[in-house]
Every structure is written in C-alpha cells, then in structure tokens.
Protein backbone atom coordinates (compact mmCIF):
# COMPACT_ATOMS: atom_id res chain seq x y z
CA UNK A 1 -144.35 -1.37 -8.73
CA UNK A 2 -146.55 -1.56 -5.93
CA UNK A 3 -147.68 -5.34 -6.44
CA UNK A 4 -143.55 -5.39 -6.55
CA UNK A 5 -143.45 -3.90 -2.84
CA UNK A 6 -146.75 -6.42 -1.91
CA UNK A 7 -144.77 -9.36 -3.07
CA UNK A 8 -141.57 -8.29 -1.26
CA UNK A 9 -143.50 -7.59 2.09
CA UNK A 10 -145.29 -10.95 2.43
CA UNK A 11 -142.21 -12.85 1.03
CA UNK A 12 -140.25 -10.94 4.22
CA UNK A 13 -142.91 -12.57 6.06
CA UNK A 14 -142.82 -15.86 5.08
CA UNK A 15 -139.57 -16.25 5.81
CA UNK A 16 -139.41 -14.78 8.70
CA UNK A 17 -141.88 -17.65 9.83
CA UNK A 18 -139.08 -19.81 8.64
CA UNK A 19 -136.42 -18.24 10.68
CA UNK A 20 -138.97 -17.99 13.93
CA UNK A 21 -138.67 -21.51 14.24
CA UNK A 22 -134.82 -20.94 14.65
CA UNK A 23 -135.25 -18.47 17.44
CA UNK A 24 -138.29 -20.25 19.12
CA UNK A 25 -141.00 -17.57 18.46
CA UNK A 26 -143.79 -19.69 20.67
CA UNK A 27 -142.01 -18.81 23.74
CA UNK A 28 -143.08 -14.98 23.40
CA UNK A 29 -146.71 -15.63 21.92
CA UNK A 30 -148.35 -15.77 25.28
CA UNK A 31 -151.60 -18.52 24.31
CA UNK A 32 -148.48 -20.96 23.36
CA UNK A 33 -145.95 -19.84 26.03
CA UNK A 34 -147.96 -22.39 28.58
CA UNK A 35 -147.41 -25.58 26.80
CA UNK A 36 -145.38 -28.11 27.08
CA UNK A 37 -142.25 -27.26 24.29
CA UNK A 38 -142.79 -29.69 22.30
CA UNK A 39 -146.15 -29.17 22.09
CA UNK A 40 -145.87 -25.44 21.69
CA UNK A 41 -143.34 -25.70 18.79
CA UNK A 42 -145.49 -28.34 16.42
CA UNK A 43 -148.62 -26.20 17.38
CA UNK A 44 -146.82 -22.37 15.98
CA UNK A 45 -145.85 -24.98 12.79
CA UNK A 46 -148.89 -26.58 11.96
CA UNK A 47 -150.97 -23.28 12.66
CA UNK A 48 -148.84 -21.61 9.88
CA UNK A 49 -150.66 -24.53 7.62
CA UNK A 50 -154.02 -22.65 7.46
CA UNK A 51 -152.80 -19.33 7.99
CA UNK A 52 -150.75 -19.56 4.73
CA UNK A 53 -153.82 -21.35 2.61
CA UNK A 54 -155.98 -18.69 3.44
CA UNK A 55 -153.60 -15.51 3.13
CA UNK A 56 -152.57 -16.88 -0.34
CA UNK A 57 -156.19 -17.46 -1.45
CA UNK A 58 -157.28 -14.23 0.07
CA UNK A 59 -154.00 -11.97 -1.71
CA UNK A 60 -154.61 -14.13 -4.49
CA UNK A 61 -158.12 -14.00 -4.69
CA UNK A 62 -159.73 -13.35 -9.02
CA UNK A 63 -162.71 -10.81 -6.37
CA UNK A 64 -160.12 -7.67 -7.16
CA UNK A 65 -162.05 -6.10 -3.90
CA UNK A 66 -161.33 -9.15 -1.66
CA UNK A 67 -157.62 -9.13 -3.14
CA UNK A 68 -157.49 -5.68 -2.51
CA UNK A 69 -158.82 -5.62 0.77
CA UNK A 70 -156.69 -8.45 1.52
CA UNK A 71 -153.42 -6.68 0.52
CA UNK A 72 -153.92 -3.62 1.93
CA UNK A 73 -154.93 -5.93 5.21
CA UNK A 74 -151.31 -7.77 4.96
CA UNK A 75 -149.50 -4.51 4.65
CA UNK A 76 -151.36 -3.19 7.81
CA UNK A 77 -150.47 -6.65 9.45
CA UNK A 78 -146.76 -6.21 8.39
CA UNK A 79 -145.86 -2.68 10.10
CA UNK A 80 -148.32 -4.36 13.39
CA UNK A 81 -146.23 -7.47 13.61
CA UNK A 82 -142.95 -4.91 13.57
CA UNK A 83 -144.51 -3.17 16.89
CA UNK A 84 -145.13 -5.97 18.32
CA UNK A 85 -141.53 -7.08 18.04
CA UNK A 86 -140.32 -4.09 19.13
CA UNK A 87 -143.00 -4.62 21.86
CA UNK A 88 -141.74 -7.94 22.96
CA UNK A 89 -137.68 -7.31 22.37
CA UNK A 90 -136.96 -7.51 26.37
CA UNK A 91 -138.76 -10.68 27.10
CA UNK A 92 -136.19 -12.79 28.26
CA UNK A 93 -137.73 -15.44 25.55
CA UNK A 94 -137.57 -13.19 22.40
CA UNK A 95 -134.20 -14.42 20.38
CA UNK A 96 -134.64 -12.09 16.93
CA UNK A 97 -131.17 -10.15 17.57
CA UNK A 98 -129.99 -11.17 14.44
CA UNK A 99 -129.31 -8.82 11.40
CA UNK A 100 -131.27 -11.37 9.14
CA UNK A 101 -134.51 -11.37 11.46
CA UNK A 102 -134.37 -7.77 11.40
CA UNK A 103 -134.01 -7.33 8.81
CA UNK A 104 -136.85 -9.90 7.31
CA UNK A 105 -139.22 -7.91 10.50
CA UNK A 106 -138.84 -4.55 9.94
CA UNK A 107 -138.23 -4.78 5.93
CA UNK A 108 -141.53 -6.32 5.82
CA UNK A 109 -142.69 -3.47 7.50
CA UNK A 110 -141.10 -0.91 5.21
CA UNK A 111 -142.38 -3.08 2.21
CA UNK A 112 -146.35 -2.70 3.91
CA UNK A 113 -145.79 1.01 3.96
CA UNK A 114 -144.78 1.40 0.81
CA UNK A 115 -147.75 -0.97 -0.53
CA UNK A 116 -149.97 1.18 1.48
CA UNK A 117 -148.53 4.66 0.55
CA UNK A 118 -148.47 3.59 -3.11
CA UNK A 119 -152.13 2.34 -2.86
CA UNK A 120 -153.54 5.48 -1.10
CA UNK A 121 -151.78 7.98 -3.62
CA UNK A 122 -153.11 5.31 -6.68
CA UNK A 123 -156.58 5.84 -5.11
CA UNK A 124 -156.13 9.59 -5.15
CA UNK A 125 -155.61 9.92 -8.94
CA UNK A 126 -158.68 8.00 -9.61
C-alpha cells in the first residue's frame, strides 16, 4: 500500500508539471521570472528533462537505501512544493485556481504524507 501512495504522489506531480505549463508556472519561480517569456517558458520545460531522469533513477534505484532515501525525499518534496503554493497564491503571476491543479498540488501532498506516515510506522515494527 504504501509504494501505492508513493506512486500516486509523484504521478500528482508529474502532471502537475504538465498542467504548470498551462498556467505559466515560470512567472512565479523568481530565477526565471527575469527572462525574456519565451525564454523563461522553454527553460522551466527543458529543466524538467533532467529533473525527471534523475528522480526516476533515484525512486527507481535496485540500492533499496538510495530508493528509500529517495522516496521518503519526494514525499518531503511533495507536502514543501504544497507550502510553497500556498506561499505564492497572491502573486499576481500565480494562475493554479483551478480544481484540477489543486487538486494534482495538494493531493500530492496528502499522497507524501501518507508515504511518510506509512514508512515511519513500517520502521517502528521493525
């Protein structure tokens, strides 16, 4: 069950990559917020490029304490990223007021809890 909730949370966060292109997620990342639109837009893509080849070989990973590390890592990551939304909600560049995004944001973040509450009561019975 818990690799269930793992899966669930980084598949919340893949796509909400996807739908951050639709609401123009560069504008509110302040290192990207400078450039040139264009620019900025292609940049947030092609950064995603690495950033999924190494999360998938690093959740994937056959080292179970690098995988390990790695998921409980991700499920940290997920209930961050949720604050910082939350964080960033009145910039007058942040466009996630959908029902989808939040729901793809903050169920990720539910999903990293659970991962991580699951994984800390596993690691209590041992």
């Amino acid at each position: 069950m818990n690799n269930l909730f793992f899966y669930l949370g980084l598949g919340t966060l893949f796509t909400h990559e996807l739908d951050a292109i639709g609401n123009h997620e560069w504008r509110v990342i302040p290192i990207l917020q400078s450039l040139p639109e264009l620019v900025a837009m292609n940049t947030f893509i092609l950064l995603h490029i690495p950033l999924y080849a190494v999360l998938v070989a690093l959740v994937a990973n056959t080292n179970v304490q690098l995988r390990e590390r790695s998921r409980l890592g991700v499920s940290i990551f997920l209930i961050v990223h949720a604050l910082l939304h939350l964080w960033f909600r009145n910039d007058v560049s942040y466009e996630f007021t959908s029902t989808m995004s939040n729901i793809l944001i903050f169920g990720g973040a539910i999903f990293g809890a659970l991962y991580l509450a699951i994984s800390y009561k596993d690691s209590r019975q041992v």
